[in-house]
Protein backbone atom coordinates (compact mmCIF):
# COMPACT_ATOMS: atom_id res chain seq x y z
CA UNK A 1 -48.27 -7.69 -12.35
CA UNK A 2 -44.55 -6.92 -11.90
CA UNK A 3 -42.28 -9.77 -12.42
CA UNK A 4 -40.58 -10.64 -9.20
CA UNK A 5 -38.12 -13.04 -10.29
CA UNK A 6 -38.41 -16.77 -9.21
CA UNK A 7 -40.08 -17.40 -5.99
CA UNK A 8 -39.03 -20.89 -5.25
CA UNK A 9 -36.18 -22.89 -4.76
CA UNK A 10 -35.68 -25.13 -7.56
CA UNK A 11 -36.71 -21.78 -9.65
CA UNK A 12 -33.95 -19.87 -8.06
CA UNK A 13 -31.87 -22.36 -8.61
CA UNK A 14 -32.59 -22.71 -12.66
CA UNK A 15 -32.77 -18.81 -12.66
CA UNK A 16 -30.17 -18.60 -14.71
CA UNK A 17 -29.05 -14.92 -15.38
CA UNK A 18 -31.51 -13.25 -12.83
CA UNK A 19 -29.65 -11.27 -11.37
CA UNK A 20 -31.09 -11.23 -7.87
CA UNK A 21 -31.42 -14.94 -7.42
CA UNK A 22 -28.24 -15.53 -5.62
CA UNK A 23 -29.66 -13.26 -2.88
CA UNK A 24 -33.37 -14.16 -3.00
CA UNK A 25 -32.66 -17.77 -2.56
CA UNK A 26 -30.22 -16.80 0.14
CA UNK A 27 -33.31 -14.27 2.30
CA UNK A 28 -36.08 -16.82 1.43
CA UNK A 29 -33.82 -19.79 3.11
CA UNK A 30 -32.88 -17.42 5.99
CA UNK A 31 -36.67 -16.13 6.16
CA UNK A 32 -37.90 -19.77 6.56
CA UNK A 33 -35.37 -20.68 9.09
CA UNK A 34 -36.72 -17.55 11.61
CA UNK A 35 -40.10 -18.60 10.68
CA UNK A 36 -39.37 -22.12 11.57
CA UNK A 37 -37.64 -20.74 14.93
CA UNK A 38 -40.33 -18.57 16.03
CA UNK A 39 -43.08 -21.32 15.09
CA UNK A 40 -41.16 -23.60 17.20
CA UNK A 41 -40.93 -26.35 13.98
CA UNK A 42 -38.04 -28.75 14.43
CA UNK A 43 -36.41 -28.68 10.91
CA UNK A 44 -33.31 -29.92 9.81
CA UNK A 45 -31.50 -27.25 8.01
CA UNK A 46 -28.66 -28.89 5.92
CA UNK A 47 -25.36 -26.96 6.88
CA UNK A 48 -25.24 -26.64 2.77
CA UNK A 49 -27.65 -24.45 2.43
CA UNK A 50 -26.94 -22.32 5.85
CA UNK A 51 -23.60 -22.13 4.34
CA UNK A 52 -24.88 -21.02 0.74
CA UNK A 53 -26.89 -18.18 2.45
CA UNK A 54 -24.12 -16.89 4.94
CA UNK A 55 -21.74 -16.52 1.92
CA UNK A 56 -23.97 -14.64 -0.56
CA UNK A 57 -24.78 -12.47 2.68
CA UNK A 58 -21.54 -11.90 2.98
CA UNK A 59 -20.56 -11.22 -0.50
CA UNK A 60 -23.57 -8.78 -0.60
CA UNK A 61 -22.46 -6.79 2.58
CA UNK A 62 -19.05 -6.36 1.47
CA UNK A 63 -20.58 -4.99 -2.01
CA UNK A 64 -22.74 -2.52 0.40
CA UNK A 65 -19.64 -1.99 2.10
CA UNK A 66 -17.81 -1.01 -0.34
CA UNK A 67 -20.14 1.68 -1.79
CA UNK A 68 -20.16 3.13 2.05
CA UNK A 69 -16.70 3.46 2.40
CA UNK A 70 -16.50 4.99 -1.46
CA UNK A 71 -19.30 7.81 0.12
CA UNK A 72 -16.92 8.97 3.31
CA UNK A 73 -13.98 9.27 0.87
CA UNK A 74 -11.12 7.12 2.91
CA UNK A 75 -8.17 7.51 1.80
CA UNK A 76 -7.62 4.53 -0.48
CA UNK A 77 -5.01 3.77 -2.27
CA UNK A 78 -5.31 3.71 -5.99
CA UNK A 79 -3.81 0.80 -8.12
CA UNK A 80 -0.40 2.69 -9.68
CA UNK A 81 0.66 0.04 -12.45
CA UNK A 82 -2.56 2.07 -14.28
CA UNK A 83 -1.13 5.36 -14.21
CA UNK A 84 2.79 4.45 -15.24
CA UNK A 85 3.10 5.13 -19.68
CA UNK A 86 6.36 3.54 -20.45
CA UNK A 87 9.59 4.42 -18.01
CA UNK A 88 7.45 7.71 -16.81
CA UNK A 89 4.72 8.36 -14.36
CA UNK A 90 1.38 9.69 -15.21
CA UNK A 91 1.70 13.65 -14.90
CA UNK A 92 -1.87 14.02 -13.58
CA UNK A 93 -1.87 11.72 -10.61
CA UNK A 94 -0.55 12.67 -7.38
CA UNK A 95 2.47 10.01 -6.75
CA UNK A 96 1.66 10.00 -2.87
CA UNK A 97 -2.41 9.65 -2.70
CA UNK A 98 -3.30 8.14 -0.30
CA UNK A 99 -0.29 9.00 1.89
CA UNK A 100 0.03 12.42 2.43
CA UNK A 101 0.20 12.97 6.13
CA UNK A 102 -2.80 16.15 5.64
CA UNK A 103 -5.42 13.09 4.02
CA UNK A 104 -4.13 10.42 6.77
CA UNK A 105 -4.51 12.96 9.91
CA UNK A 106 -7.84 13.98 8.75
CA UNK A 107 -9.15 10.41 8.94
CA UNK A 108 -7.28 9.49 11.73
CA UNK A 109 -8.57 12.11 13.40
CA UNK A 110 -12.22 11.29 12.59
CA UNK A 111 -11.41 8.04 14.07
CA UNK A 112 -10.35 8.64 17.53
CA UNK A 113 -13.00 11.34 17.98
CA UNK A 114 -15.32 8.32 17.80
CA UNK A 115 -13.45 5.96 19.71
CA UNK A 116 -11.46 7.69 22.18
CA UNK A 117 -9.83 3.92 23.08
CA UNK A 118 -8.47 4.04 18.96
CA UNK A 119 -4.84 3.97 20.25
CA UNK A 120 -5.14 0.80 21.93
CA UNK A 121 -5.15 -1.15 18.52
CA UNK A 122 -1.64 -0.19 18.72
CA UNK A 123 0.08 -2.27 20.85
CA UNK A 124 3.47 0.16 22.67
CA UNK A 125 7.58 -1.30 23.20
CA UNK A 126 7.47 0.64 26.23
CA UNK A 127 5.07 -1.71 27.92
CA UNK A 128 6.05 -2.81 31.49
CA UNK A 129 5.18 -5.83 33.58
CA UNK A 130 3.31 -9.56 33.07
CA UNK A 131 0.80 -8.49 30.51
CA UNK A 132 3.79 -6.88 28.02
CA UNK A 133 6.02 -10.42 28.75
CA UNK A 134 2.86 -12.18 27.85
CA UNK A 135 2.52 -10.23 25.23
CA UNK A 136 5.90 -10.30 23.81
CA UNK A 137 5.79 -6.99 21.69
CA UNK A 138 9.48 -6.82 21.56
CA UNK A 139 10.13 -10.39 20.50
CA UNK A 140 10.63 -9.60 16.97
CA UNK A 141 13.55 -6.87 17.99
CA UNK A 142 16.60 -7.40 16.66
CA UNK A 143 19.26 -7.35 19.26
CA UNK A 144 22.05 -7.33 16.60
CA UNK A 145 22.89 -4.21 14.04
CA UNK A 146 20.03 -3.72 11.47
CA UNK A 147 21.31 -5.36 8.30
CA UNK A 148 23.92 -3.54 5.95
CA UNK A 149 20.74 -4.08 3.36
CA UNK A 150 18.39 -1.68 5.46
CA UNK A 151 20.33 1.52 3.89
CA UNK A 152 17.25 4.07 4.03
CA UNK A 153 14.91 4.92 6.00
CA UNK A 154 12.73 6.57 3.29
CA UNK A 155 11.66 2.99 2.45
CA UNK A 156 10.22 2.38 5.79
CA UNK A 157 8.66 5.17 6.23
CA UNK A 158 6.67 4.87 2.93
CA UNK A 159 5.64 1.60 3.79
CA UNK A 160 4.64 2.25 7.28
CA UNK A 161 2.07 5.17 5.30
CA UNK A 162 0.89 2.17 3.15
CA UNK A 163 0.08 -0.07 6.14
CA UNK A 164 -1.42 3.20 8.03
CA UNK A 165 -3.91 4.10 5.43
CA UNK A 166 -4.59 0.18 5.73
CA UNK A 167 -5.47 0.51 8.98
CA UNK A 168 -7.77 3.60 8.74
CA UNK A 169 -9.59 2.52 6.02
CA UNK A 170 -9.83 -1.25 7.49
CA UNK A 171 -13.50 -2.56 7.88
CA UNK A 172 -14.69 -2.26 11.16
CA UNK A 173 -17.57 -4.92 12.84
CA UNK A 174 -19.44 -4.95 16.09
CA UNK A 175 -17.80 -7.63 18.72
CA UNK A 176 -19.51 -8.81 21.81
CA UNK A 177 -17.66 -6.53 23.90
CA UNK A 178 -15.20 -4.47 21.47
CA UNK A 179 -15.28 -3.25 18.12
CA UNK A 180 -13.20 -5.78 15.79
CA UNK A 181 -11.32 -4.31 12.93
CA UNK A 182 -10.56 -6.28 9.70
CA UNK A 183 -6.91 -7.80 10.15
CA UNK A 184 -4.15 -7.05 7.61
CA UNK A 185 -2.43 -9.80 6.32
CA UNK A 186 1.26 -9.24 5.01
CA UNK A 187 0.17 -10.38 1.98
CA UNK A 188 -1.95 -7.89 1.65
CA UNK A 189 0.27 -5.20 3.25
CA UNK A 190 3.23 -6.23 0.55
CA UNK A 191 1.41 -6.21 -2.52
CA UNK A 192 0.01 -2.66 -2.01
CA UNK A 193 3.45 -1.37 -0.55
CA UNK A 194 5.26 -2.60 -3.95
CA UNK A 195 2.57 -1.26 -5.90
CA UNK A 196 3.15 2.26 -4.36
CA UNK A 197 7.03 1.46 -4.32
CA UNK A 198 7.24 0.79 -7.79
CA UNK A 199 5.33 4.10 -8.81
CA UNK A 200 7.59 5.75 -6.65
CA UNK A 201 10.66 4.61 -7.92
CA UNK A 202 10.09 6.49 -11.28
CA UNK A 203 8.60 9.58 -9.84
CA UNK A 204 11.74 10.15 -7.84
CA UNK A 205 14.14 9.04 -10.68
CA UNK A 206 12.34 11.99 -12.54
CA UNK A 207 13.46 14.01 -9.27
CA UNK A 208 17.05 12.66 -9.33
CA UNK A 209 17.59 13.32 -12.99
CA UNK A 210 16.42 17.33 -12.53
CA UNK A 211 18.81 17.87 -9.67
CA UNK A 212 21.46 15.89 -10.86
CA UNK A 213 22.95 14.16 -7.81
CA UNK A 214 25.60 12.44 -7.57
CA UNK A 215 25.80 8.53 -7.29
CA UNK A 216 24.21 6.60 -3.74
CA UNK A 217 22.93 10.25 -3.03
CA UNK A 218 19.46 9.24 -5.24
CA UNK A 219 16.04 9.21 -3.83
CA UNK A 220 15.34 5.90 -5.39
CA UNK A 221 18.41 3.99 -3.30
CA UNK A 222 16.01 1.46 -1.22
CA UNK A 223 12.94 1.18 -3.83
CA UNK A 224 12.70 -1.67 -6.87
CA UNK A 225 12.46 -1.88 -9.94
CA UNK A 226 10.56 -4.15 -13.00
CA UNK A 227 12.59 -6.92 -12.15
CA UNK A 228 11.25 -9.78 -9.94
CA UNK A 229 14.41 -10.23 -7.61
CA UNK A 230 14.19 -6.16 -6.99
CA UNK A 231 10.80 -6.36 -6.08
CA UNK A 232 11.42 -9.47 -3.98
CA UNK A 233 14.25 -7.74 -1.87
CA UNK A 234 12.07 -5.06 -1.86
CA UNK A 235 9.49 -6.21 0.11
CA UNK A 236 11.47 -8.61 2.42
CA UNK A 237 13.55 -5.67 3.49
CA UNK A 238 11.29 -2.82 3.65
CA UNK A 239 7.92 -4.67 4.41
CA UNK A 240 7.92 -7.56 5.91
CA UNK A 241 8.75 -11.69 4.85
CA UNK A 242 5.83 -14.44 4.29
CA UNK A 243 8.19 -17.14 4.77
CA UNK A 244 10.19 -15.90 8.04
CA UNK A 245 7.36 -14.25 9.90
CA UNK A 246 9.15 -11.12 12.11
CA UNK A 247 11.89 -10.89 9.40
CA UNK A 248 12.37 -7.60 7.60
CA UNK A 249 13.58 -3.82 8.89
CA UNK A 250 10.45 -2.88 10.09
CA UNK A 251 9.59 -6.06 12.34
CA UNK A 252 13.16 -5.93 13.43
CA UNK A 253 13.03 -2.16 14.32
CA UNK A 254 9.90 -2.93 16.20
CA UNK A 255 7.37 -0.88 14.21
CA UNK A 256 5.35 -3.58 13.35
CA UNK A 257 4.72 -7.17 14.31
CA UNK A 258 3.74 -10.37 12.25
CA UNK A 259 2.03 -12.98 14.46
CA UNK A 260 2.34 -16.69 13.04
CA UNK A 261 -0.81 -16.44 10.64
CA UNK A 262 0.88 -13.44 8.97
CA UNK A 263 -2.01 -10.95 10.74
CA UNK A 264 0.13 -7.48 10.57
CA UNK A 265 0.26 -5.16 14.07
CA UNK A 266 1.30 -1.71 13.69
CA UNK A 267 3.05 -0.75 17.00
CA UNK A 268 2.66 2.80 18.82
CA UNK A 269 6.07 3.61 18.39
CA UNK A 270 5.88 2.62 14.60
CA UNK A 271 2.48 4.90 14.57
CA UNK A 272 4.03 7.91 16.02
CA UNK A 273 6.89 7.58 13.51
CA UNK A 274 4.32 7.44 10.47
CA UNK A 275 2.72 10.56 11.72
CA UNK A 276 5.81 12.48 11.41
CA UNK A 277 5.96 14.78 8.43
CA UNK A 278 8.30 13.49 5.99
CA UNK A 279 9.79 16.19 3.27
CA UNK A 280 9.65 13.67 0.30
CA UNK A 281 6.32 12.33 0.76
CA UNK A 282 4.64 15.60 2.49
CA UNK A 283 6.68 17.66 -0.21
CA UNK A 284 7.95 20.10 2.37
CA UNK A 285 10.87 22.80 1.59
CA UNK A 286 13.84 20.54 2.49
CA UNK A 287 12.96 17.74 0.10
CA UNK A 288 14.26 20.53 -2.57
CA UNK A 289 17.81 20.93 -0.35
CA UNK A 290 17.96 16.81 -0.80
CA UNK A 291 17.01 16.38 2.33
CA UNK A 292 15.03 12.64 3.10
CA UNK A 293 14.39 12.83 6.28
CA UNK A 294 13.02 15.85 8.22
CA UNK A 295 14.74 17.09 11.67
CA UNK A 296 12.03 16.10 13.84
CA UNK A 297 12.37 11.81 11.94
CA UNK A 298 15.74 12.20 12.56
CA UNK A 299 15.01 12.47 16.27
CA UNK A 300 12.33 10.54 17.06
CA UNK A 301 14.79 7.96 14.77
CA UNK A 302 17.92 8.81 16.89
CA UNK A 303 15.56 8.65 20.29
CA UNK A 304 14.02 5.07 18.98
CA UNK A 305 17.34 3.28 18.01
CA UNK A 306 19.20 4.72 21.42
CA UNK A 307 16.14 3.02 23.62
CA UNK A 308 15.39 0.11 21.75
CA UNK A 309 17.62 -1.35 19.48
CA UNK A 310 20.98 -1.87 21.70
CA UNK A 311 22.84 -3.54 18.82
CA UNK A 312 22.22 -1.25 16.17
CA UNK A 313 23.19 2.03 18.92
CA UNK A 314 25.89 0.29 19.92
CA UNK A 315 27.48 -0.05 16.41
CA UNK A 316 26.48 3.82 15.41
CA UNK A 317 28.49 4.35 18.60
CA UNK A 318 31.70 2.03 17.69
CA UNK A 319 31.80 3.62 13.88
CA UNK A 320 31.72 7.44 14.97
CA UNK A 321 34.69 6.18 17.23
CA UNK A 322 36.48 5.04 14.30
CA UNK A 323 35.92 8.07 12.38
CA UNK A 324 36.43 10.28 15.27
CA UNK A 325 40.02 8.32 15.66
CA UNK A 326 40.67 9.01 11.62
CA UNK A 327 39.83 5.53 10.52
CA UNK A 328 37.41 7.39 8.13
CA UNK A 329 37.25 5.99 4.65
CA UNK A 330 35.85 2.70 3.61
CA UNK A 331 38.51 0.75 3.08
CA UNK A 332 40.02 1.75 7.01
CA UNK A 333 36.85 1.51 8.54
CA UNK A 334 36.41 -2.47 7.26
CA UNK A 335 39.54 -3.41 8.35
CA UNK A 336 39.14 -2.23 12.00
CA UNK A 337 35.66 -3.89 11.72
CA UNK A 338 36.73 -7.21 10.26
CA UNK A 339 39.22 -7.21 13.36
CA UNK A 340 36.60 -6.22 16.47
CA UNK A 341 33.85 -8.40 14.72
CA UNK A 342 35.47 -11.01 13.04
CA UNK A 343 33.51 -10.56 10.25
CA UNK A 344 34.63 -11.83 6.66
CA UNK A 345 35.42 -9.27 3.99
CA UNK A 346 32.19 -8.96 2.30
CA UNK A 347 30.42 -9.14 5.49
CA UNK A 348 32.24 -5.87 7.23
CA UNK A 349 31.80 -3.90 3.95
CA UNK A 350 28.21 -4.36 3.51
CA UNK A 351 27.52 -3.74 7.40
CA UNK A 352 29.97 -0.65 7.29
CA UNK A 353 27.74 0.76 4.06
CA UNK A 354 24.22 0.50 5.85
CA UNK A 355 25.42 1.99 8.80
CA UNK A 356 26.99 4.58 7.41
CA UNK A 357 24.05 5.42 5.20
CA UNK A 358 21.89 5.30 8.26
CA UNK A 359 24.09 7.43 10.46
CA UNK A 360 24.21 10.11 7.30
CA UNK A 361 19.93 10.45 7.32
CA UNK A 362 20.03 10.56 11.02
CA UNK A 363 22.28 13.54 10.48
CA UNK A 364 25.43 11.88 12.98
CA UNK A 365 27.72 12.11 9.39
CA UNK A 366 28.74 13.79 6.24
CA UNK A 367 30.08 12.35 3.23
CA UNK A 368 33.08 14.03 1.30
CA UNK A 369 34.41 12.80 -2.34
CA UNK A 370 37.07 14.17 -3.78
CA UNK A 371 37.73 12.59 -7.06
CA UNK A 372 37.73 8.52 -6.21
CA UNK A 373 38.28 9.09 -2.65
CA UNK A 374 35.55 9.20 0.17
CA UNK A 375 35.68 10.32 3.56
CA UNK A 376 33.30 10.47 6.23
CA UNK A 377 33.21 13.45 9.33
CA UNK A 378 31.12 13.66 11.94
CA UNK A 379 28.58 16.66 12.24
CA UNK A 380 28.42 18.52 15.55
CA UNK A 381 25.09 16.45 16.52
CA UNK A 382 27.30 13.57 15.70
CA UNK A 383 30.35 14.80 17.93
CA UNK A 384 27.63 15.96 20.67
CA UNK A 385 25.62 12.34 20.52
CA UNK A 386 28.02 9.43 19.82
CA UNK A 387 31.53 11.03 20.97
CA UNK A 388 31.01 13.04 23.68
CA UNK A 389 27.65 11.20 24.87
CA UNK A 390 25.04 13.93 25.20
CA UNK A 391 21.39 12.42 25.74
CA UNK A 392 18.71 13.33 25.53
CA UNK A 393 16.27 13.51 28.55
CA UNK A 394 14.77 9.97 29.56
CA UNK A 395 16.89 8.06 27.04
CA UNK A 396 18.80 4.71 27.93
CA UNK A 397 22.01 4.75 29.99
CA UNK A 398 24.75 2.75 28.62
């Protein structure tokens, strides 16, 4: 006769290495229970042992779990730190698994052709009336200018991939009345951005190096490094803060929201801009022309800022003035700003550098050096946009 492992409890519980006996004890106490139920036996069923059972159950089912999700090939996201030798990146492994926009469509895709309601886990900025105030999507907004430290956009928009193939590949569980998806904790959401950050960081130096651009023109402006401060500012710019819940450029740009517990939403608006094709991370022709931000971001970008962030238009608006009126170099530009603002000397140069970094992806500028000097011009969709005020259809009036 076939030995089935202990059968009782005070076996199971001496059972030593057995390597079932964690979950036999746990089905032979949950057996005995229903058995007791359907008998109608009053038992008393210490909450120890109910406990015991429900978390070996639930160990086991996330084991099960795991194996499923491994069979419909989600797009996980590898652990990078395994696949960096030294200051270079593994040759063999694709820096953006996981992200591309062709693996993320496929399985979003999937998803809303089984639940056509999908897009309602993403709560929309644009929402009107006593529900959306009770809601507060907005809150976390930032009415001022973004910070002068939120200098790229490329760093956003590889985190918001992180947090999207989060989403997708999030566990899902049957609710009374709706499906309930695992939540995302910012915890969570930072570690995995750094980990792709920090991967990233040395595949695009290796991209900087071969076209040999010039200084604050690299792909890796935004993204950290080894060191523990870098990776710190890191994710408190570009992710999201533990400590200040709603702090951080995408909170404050309203593409996601942190509740109190740290539980991470992903916003419509910051959905639709994740699904954009982006020419570094979808490796597109105009990543090899430098080129960080493809013309459709730049307009959903330019579209999003104009509707919803009033500070930060406002401010793209009052610096094209100044370099429309030939206050165009650095040092001009901050001493026209310390004077409108009031703002200290450090204060006006740092804001002055994020915006104009910001206004140059968004296409608004161009940078000129010649020698030590620097001068900024604005483009014709500059000129068109922020001079002469041509909207676009349905955006804000000022």
């Amino acid at each position: 006769m076939a030995d089935d492992g202990p059968q009782f409890a005070d076996e199971m519980v001496d059972a030593g290495n057995f390597e079932d006996a964690d979950f036999l004890m746990a089905k032979e106490i949950a057996e005995v229970i229903k058995l007791a139920q359907d008998a109608g036996i009053p038992i008393a069923v210490p909450n120890s042992a109910r406990m015991y059972a429900e978390n070996v159950f639930n160990s086991w089912f996330d084991d099960a779990a795991s194996v499923a999700r491994a069979s419909r090939e989600l797009p996980y996201l590898a652990e990078r730190s395994e696949f960096i030798e030294g200051g270079r990146v593994a040759p063999d492994f694709d820096w953006a698994q996981g992200l591309n926009l062709e693996e993320l469509s496929d399985m979003y895709e999937q998803l809303t052709e089984e639940n056509s309601e999908f897009i309602l886990n993403f709560p929309t900025l644009a929402a009107q009336g006593p529900l959306a105030r009770m809601m507060d999507i907005c809150s976390q907004i930032t009415d001022d200018p973004l910070a002068g430290h939120y200098n790229r956009f490329l760093p956003m928009k590889l985190s918001l991939r992180v947090l999207l193939n989060m989403i997708l590949g999030a566990e899902t569980y049957d609710g009374e009345y709706f499906e309930d998806r695992e939540k995302i904790h910012i915890d969570d959401f930072r570690k995995k951005a750094l980990d792709v950050a920090l991967y990233a960081k040395k595949w695009f130096a290796q991209m900087d190096s071969q076209a040999q651009v010039s200084v604050g023109e690299e792909i890796t402006v935004g993204f950290p490094d080894e060191k523990p401060k870098s990776q710190e500012r890191f994710v408190s710019q570009f992710v999201g803060s533990v400590r200040k819940k709603g702090e951080g450029s995408l909170c404050e740009m309203g593409f996601i929201r942190v509740d109190d517990d740290g539980v991470v939403e992903m916003t419509r608006e910051g959905l639709y801009f994740a699904q954009i094709v982006n020419p570094i991370i979808d490796v597109t022709p105009q990543a090899k022309r430098g080129m960080r931000m493809s013309q459709n971001e730049q307009f959903y970008m330019m579209r999003h800022i104009q509707q919803f962030l009033v500070g930060e238009w406002n401010f793209i608006v009052e610096v094209a003035g100044l370099i429309h009126g030939g206050f165009n170099t650095p040092s001009t530009m901050d001493e026209k700003l310390r004077e409108a603002r009031e703002w200290g000397e450090a204060r006006a140069s740092l804001m002055r550098n994020g915006v104009l970094s910001r206004m140059q992806e968004l296409g608004f500028i161009e940078r000129v050096k010649d020698g030590r000097n620097i001068t900024y011009h604005l483009t014709e969709n500059g000129n068109n946009r922020l001079i002469e005020g041509n909207l676009w259809s349905g955006a804000r009036e000022s």
